[in-house]
C-alpha atoms as a PDB file:
ATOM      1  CA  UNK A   1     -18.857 -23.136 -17.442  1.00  0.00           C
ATOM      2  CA  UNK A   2     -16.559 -23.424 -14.016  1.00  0.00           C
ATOM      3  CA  UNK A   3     -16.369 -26.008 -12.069  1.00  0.00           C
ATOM      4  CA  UNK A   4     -15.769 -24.471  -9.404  1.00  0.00           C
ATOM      5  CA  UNK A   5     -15.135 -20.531  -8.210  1.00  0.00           C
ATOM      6  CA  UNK A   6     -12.450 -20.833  -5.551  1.00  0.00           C
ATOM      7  CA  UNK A   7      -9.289 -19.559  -4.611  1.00  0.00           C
ATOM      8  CA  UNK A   8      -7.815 -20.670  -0.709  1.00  0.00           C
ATOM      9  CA  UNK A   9      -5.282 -18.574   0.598  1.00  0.00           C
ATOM     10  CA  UNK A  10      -4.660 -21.073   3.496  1.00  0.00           C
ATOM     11  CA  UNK A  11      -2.920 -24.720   3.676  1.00  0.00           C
ATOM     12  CA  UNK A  12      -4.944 -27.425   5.538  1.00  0.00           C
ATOM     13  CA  UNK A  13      -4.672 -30.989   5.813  1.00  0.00           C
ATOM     14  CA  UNK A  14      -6.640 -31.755   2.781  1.00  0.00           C
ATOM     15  CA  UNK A  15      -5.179 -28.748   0.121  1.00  0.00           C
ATOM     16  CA  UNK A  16      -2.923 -29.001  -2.289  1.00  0.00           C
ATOM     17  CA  UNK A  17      -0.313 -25.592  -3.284  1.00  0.00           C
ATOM     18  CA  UNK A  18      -0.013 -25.364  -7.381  1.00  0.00           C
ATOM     19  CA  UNK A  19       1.761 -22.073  -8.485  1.00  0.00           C
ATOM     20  CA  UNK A  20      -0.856 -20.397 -11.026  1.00  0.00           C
ATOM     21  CA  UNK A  21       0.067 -17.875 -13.691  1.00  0.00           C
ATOM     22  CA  UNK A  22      -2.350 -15.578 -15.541  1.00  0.00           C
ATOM     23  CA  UNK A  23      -2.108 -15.988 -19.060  1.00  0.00           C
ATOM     24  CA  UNK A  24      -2.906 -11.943 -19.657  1.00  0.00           C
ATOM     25  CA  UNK A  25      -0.627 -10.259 -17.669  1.00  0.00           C
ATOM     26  CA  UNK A  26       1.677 -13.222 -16.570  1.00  0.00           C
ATOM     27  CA  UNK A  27       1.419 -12.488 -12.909  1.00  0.00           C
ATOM     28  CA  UNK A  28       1.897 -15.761 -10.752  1.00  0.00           C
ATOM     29  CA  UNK A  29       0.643 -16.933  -7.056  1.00  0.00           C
ATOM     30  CA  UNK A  30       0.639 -20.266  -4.924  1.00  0.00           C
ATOM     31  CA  UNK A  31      -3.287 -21.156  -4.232  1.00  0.00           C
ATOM     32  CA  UNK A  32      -4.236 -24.369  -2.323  1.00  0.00           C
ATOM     33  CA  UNK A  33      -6.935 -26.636  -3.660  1.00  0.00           C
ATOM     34  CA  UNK A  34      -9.048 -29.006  -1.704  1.00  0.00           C
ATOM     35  CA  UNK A  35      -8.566 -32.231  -3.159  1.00  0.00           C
ATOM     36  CA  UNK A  36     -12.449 -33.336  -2.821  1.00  0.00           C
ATOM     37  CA  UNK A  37     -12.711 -31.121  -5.422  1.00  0.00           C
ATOM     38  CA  UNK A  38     -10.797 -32.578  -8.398  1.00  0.00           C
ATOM     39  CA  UNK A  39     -12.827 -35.329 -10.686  1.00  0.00           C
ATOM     40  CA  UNK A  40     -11.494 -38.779 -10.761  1.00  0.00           C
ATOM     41  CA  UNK A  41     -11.146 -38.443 -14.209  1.00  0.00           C
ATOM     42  CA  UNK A  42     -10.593 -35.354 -17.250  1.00  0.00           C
ATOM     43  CA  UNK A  43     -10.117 -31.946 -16.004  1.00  0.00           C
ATOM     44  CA  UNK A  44     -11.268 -29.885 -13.159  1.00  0.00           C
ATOM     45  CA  UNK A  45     -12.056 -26.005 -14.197  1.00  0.00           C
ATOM     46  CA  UNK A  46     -11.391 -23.589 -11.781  1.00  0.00           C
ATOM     47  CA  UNK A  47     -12.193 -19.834 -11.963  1.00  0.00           C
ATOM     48  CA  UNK A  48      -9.669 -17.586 -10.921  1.00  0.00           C
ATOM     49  CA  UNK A  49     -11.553 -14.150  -9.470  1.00  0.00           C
ATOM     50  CA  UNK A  50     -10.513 -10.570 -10.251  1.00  0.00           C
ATOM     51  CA  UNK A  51      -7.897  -9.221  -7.891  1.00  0.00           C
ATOM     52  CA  UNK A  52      -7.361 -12.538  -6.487  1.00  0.00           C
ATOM     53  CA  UNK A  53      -4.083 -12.785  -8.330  1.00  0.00           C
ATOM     54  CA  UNK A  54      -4.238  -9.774 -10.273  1.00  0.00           C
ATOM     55  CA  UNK A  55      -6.320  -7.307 -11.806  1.00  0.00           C
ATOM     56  CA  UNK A  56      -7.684 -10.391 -14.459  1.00  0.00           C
ATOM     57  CA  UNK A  57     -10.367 -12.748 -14.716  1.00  0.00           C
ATOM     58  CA  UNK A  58      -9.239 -15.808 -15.867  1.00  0.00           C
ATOM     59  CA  UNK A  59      -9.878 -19.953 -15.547  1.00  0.00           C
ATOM     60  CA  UNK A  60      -7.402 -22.834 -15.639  1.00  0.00           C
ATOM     61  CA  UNK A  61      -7.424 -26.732 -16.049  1.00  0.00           C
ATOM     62  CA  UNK A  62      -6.069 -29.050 -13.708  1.00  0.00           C
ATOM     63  CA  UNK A  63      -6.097 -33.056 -13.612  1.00  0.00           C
ATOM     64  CA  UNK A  64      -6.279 -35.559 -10.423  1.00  0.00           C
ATOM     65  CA  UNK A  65      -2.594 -35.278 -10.305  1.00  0.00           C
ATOM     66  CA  UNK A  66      -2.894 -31.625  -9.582  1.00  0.00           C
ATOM     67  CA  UNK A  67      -0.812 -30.771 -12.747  1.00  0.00           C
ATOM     68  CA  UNK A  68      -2.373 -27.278 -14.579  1.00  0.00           C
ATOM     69  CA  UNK A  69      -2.882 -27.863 -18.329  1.00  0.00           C
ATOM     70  CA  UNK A  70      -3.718 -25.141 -19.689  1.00  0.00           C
ATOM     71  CA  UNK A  71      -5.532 -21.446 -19.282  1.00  0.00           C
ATOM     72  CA  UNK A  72      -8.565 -19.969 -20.480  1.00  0.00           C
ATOM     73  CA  UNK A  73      -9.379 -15.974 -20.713  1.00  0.00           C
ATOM     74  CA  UNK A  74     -12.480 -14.918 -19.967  1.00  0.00           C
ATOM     75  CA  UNK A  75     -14.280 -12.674 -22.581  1.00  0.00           C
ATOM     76  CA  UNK A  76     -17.302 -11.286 -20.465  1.00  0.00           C
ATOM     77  CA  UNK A  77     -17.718 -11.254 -16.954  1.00  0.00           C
ATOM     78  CA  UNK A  78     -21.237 -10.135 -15.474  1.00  0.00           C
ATOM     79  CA  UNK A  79     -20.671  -7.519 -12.754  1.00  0.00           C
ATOM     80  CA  UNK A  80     -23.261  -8.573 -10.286  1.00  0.00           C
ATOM     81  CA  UNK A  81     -23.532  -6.292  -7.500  1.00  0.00           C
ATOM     82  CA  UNK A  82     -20.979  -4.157  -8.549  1.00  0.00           C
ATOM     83  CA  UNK A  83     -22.585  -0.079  -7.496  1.00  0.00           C
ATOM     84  CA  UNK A  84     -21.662   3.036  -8.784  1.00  0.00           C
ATOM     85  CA  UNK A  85     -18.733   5.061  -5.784  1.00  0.00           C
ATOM     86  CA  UNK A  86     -20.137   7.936  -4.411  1.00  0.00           C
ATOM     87  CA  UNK A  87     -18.416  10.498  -2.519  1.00  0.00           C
ATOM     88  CA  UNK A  88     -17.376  14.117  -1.689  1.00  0.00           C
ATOM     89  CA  UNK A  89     -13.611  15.376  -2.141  1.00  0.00           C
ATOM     90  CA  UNK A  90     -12.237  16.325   0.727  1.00  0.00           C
ATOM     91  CA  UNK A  91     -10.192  19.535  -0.611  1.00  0.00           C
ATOM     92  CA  UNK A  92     -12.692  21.063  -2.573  1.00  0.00           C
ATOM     93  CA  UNK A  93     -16.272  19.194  -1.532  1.00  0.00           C
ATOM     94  CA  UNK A  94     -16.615  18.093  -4.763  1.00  0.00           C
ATOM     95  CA  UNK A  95     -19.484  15.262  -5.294  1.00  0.00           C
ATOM     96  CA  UNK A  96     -17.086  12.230  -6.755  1.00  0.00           C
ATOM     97  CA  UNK A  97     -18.288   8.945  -8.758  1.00  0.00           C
ATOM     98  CA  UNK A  98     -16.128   6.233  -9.840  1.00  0.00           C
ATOM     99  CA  UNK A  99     -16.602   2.292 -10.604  1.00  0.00           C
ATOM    100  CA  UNK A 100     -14.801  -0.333  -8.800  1.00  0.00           C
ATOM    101  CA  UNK A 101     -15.142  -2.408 -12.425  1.00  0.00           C
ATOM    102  CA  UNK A 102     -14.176   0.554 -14.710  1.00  0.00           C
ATOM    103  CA  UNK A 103     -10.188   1.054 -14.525  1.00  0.00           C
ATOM    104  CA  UNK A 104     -10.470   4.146 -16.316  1.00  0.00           C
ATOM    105  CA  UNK A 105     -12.796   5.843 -13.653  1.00  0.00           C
ATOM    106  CA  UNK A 106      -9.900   5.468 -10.939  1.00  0.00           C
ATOM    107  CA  UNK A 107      -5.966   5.931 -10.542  1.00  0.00           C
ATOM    108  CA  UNK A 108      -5.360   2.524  -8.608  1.00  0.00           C
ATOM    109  CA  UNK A 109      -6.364  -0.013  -6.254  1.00  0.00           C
ATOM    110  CA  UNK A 110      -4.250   0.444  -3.389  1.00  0.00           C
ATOM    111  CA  UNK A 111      -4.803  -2.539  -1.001  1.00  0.00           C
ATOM    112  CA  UNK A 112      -7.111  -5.257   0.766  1.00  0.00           C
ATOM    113  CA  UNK A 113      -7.610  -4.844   3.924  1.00  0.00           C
ATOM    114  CA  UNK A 114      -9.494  -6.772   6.977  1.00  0.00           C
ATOM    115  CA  UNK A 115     -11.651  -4.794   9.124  1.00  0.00           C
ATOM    116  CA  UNK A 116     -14.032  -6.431  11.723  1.00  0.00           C
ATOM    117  CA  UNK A 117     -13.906  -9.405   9.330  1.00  0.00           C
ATOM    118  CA  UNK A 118     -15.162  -7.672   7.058  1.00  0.00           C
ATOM    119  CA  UNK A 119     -13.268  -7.200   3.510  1.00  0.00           C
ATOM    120  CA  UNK A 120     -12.304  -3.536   2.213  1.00  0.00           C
ATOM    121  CA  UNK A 121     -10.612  -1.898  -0.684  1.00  0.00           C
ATOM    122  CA  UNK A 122      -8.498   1.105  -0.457  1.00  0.00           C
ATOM    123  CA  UNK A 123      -8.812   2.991  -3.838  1.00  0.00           C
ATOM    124  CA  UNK A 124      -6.561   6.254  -5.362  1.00  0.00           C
ATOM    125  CA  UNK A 125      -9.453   8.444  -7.160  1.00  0.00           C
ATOM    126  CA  UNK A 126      -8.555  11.597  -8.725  1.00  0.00           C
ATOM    127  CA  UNK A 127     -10.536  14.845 -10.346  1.00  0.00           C
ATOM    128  CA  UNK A 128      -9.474  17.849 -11.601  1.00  0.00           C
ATOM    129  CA  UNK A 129     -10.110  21.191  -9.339  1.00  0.00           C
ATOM    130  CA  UNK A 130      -9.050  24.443 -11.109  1.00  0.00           C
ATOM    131  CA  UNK A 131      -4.807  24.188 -11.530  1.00  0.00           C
ATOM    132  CA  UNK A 132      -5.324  21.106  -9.480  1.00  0.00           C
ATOM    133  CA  UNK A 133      -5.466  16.996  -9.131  1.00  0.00           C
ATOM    134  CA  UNK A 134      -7.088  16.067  -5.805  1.00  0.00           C
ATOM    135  CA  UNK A 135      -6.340  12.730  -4.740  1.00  0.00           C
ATOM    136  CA  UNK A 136      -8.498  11.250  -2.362  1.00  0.00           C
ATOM    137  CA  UNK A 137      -8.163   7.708  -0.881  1.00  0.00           C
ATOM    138  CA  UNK A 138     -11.176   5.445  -0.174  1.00  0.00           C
ATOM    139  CA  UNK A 139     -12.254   2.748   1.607  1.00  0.00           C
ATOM    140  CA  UNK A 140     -15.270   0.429  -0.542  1.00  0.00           C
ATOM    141  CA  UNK A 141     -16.089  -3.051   0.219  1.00  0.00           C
ATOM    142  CA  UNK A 142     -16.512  -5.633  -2.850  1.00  0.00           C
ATOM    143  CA  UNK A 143     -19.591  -4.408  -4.353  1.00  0.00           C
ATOM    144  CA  UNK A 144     -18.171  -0.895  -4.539  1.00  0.00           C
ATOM    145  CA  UNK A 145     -20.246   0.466  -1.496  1.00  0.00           C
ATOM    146  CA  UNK A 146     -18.541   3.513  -0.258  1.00  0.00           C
ATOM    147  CA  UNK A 147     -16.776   2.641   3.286  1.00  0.00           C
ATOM    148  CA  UNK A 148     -14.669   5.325   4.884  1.00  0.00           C
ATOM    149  CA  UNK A 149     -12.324   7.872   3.575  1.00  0.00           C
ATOM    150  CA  UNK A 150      -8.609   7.832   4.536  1.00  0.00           C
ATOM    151  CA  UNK A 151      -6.983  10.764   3.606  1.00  0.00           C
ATOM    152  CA  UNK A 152      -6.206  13.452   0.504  1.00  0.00           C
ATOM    153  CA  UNK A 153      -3.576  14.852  -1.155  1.00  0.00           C
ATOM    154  CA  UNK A 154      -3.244  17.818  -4.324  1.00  0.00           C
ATOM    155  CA  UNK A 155      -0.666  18.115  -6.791  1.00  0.00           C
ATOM    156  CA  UNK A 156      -0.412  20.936  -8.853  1.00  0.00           C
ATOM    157  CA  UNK A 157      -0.707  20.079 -12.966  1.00  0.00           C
ATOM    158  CA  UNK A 158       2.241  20.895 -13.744  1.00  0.00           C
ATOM    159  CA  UNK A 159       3.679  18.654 -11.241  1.00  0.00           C
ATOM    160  CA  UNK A 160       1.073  15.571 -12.650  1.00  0.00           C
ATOM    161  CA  UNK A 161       1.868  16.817 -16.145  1.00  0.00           C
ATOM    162  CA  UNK A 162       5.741  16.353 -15.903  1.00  0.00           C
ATOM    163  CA  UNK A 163       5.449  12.884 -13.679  1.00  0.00           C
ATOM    164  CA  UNK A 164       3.291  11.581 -16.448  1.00  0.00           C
ATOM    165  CA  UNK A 165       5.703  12.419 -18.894  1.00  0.00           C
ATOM    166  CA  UNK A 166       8.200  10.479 -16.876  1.00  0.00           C
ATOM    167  CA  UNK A 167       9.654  12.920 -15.668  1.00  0.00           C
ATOM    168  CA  UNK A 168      10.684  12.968 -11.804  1.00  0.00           C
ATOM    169  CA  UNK A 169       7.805  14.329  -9.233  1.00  0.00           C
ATOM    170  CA  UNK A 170       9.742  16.411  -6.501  1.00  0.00           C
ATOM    171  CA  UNK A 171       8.890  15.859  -2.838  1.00  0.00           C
ATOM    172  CA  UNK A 172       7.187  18.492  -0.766  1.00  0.00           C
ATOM    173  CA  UNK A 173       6.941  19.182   2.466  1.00  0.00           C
ATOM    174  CA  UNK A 174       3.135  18.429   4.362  1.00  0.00           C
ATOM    175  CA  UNK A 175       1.606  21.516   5.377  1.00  0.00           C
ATOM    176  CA  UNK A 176      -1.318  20.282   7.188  1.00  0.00           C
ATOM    177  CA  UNK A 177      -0.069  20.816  10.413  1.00  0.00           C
ATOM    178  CA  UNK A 178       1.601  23.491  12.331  1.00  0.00           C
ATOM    179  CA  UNK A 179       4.329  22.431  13.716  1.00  0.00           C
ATOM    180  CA  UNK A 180       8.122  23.484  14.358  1.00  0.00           C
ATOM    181  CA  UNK A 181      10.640  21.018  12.986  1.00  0.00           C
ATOM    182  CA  UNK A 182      13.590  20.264  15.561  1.00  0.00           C
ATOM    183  CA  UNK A 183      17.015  20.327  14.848  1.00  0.00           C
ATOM    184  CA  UNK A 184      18.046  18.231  18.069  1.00  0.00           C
ATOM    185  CA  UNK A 185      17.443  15.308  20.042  1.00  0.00           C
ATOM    186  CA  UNK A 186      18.445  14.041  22.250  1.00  0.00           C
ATOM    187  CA  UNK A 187      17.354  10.320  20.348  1.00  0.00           C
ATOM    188  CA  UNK A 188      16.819  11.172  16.948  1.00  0.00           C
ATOM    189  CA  UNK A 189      18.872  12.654  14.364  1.00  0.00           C
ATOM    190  CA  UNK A 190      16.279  12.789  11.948  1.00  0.00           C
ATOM    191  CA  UNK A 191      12.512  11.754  12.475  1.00  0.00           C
ATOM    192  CA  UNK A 192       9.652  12.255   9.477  1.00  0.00           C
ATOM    193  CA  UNK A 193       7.355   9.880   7.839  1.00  0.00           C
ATOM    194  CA  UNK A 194       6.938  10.251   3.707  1.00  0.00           C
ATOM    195  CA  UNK A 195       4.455   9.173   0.879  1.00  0.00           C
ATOM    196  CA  UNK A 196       6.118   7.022  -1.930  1.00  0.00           C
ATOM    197  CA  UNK A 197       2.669   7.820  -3.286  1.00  0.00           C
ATOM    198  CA  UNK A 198       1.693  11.122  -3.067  1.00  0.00           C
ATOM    199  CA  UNK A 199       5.430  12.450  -2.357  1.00  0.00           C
ATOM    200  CA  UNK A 200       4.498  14.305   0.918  1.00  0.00           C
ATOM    201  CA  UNK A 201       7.410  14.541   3.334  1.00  0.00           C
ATOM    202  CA  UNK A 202       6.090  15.435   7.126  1.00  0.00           C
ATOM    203  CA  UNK A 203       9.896  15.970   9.012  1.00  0.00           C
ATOM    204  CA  UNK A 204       9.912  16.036  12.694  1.00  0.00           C
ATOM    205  CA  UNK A 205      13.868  15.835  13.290  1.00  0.00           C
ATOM    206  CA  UNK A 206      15.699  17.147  10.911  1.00  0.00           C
ATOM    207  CA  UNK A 207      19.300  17.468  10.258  1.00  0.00           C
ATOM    208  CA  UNK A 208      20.242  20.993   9.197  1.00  0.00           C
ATOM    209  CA  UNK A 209      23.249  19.899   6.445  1.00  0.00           C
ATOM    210  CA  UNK A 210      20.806  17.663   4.730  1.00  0.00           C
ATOM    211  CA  UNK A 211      18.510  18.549   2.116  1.00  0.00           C
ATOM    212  CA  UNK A 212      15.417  17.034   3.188  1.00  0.00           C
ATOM    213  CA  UNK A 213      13.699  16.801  -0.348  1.00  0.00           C
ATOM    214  CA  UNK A 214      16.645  15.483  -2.189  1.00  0.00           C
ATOM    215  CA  UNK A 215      17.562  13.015   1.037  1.00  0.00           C
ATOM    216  CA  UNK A 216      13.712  11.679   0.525  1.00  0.00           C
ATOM    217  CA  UNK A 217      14.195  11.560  -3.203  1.00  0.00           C
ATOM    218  CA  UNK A 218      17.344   9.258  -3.201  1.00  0.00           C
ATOM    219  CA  UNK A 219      15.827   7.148  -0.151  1.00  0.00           C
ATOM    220  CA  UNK A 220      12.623   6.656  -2.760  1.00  0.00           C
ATOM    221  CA  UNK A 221      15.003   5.200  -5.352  1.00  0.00           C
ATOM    222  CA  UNK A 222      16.370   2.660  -3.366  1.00  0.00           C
ATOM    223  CA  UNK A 223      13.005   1.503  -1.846  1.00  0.00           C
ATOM    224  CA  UNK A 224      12.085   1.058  -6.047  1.00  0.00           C
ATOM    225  CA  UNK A 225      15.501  -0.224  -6.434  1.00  0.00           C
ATOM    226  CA  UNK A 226      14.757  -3.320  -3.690  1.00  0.00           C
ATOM    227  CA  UNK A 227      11.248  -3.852  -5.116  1.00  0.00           C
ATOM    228  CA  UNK A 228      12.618  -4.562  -8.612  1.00  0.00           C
ATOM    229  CA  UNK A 229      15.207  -6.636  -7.221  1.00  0.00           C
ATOM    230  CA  UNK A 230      13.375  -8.539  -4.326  1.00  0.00           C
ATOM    231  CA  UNK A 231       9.978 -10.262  -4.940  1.00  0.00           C
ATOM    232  CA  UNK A 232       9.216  -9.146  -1.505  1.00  0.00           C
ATOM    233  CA  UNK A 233      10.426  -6.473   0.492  1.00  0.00           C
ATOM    234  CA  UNK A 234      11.270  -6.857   3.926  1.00  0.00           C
ATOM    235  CA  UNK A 235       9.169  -4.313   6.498  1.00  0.00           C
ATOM    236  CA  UNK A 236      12.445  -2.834   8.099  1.00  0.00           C
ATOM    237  CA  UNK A 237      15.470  -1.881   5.733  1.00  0.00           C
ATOM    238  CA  UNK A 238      18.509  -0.224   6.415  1.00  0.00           C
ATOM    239  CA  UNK A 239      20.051   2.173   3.576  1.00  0.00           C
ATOM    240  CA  UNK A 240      23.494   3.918   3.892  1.00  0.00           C
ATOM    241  CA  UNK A 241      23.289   7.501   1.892  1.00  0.00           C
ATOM    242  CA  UNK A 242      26.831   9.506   2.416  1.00  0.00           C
ATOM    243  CA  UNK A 243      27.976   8.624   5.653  1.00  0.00           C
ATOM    244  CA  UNK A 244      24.814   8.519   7.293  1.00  0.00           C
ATOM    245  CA  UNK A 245      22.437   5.091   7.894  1.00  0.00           C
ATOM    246  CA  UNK A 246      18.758   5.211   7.758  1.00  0.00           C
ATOM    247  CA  UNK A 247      16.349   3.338   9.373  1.00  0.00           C
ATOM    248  CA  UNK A 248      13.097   2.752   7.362  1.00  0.00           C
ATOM    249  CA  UNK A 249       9.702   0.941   8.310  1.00  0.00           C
ATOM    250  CA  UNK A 250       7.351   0.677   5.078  1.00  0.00           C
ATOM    251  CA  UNK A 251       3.795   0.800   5.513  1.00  0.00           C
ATOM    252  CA  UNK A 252       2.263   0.539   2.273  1.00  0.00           C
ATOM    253  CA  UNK A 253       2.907   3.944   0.966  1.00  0.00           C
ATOM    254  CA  UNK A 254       3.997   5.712   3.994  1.00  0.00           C
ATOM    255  CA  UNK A 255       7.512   5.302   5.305  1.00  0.00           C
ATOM    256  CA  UNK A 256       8.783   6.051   8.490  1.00  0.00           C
ATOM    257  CA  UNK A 257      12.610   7.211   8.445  1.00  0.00           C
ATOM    258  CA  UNK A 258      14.817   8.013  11.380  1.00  0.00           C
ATOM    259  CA  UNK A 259      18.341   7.948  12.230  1.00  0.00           C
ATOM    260  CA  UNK A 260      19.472   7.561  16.142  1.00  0.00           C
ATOM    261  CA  UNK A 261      22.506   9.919  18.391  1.00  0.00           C
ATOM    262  CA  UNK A 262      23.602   6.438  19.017  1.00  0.00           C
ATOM    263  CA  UNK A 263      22.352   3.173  17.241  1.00  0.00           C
ATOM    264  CA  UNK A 264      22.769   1.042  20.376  1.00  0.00           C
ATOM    265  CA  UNK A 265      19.154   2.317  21.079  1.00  0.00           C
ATOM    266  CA  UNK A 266      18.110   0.747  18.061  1.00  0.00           C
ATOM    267  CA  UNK A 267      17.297  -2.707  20.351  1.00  0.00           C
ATOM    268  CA  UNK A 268      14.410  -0.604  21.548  1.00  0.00           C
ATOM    269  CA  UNK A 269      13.839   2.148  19.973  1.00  0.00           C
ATOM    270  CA  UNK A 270      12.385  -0.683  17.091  1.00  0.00           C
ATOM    271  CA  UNK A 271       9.521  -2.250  19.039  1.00  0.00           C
ATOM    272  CA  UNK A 272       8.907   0.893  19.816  1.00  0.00           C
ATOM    273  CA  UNK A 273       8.200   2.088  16.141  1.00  0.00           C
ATOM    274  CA  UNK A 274       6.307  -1.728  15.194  1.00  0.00           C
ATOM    275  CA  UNK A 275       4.138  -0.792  18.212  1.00  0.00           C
ATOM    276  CA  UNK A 276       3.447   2.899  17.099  1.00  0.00           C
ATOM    277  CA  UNK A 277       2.818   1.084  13.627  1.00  0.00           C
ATOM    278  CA  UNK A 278       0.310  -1.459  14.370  1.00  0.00           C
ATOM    279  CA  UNK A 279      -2.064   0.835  16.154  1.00  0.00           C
ATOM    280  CA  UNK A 280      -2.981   2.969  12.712  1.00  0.00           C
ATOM    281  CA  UNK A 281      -1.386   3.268   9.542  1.00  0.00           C
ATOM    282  CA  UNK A 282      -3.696   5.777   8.229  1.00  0.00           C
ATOM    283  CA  UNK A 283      -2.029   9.387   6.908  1.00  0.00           C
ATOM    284  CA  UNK A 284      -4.033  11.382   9.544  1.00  0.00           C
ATOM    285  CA  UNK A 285      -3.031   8.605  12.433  1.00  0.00           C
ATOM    286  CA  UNK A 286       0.337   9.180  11.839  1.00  0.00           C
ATOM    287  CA  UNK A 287       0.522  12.605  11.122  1.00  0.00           C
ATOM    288  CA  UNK A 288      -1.346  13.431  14.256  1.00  0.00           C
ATOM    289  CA  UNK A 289       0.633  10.816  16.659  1.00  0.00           C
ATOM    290  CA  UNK A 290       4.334  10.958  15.493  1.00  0.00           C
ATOM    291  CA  UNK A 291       4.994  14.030  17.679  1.00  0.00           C
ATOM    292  CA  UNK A 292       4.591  11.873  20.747  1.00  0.00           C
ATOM    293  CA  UNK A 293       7.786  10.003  19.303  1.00  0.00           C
ATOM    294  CA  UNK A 294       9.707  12.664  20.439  1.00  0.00           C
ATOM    295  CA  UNK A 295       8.555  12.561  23.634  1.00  0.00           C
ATOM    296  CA  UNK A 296      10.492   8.921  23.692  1.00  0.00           C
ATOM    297  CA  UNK A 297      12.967   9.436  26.751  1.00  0.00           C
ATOM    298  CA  UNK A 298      10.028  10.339  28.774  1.00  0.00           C
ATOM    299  CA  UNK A 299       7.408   7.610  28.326  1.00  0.00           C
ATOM    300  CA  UNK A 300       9.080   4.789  26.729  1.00  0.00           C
ATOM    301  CA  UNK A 301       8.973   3.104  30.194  1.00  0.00           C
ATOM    302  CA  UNK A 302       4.765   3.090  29.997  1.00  0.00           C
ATOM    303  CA  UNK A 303       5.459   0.538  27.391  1.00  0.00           C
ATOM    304  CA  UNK A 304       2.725   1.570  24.997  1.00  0.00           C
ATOM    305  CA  UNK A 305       1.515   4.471  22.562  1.00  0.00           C
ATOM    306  CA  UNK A 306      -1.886   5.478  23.160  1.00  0.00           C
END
């Protein structure tokens, strides 16, 4: 039996950091321990929750001197409170079910996320509809109970089929919208916003020579190329294709991409993005509120997005 079921993600005067690795998977994360917690003597057990450091449930061994020794899988863990997902798809209306504690029932848990105080998951759940995959993307809190949904997406098989194999998936272009693409401005170069995810490409600006697809393609590799290099990837990066430079902010799976007429506007045009960025990251947000981008030169000087 634990000990105790804790994991801090915050240092205080009375924690201690100790790197942890799971012994499943081998994934590895600082935690802090409150010292009041360790016995004066033999070993502490501490239970390491499910998707605290990764997908495992696991427990580990630590002495007064705050030095691990040694790691213990756990064989059965009792799903208390965990509910059955219920929703409808999007695309198709389709009446969905999937389990939070059944990894075959759903693509992939996207991200944590912090609403109200109040602790969500963002899940990638997928059915098959005719020659299609719908994707849709929900919101469930820890239990399971179904939340919110924040977008869809559709992929034809043969496109799943061939990315499975390991094959390439191509971009696309969204089509959710109408909307006319420009070929000037007098800021931007290029302006769109693409899914690393669901390999939608949603081009505002666009630059006539360039392929957009392939351009979106090659700017995908070197966004996996920095996250197998770096153990974190920084927010902003700057990636030189030909002879042009790209400007990228990453938000989860959406990235925003733009090039400027002249990059001395970069000083500003930058807050300008972060402030477009922290008001919604959602697929619809974005989709819906990037136009006003392009409306830069005339409202920049109200200072906000709204």
């Amino acid at each position: 039996m634990s000990d105790n079921n804790i994991l801090l993600n915050k240092e205080d005067y009375n924690t201690q950091s100790v790197i942890i690795t799971c012994p499943i998977c081998r994934a590895k994360k600082f935690i802090y321990i409150p010292r009041n917690i360790l016995k004066p003597k033999g070993l502490t057990t501490i239970s390491i929750p499910k998707d605290s450091i990764c997908k495992h449930h696991f427990q580990f061994y630590i002495d007064n001197d705050l030095k691990v020794r040694g790691y213990q899988k756990v064989d059965f863990e009792l799903k208390d409170g965990i509910e059955e997902t219920n929703f409808n798809c999007q695309l198709c209306n389709a009446k969905i079910k999937f389990r939070i504690d059944d990894d075959n029932s759903y693509l992939e848990m996207i991200s944590r996320n912090i609403f109200f105080g109040k602790e969500f998951f963002l899940y990638k759940v997928a059915h098959y509809f005719s020659n299609e995959l719908h994707i849709n993307n929900i919101f469930v809190d820890k239990n399971g109970r179904y939340y919110d949904q924040l977008s869809s997406s559709k992929l034809k098989l043969e496109e799943y089929t061939n990315n499975e194999l390991g094959t390439t998936q191509k971009f696309y272009k969204y089509s959710g919208l109408d909307k006319e693409t420009l070929k000037e401005h007098p800021i931007f170069n290029l302006f769109m916003i693409f899914n690393i995810s669901d390999h939608w490409i949603y081009d505002l600006v666009s630059i006539p020579s360039i392929n957009t697809i392939k351009l979106t393609s090659l700017l995908h590799e070197k966004i996996q190329e920095a996250k197998n290099v770096y153990s974190e990837v920084e927010r902003y990066l700057k990636i030189s294709i030909a002879d042009q430079e790209f400007h990228l902010r990453l938000l989860n799976s959406n990235v925003i991409c733009y090039t400027l007429t002249n990059n001395k506007n970069l000083h500003w045009i930058k807050p300008l993005i972060e402030n477009f960025t922290q008001i919604g990251h959602s697929v619809d947000y974005l989709i819906s509120k990037s136009p006003r981008i392009l409306t830069i030169n005339e409202y920049f000087n109200e200072k906000e997005i709204t």
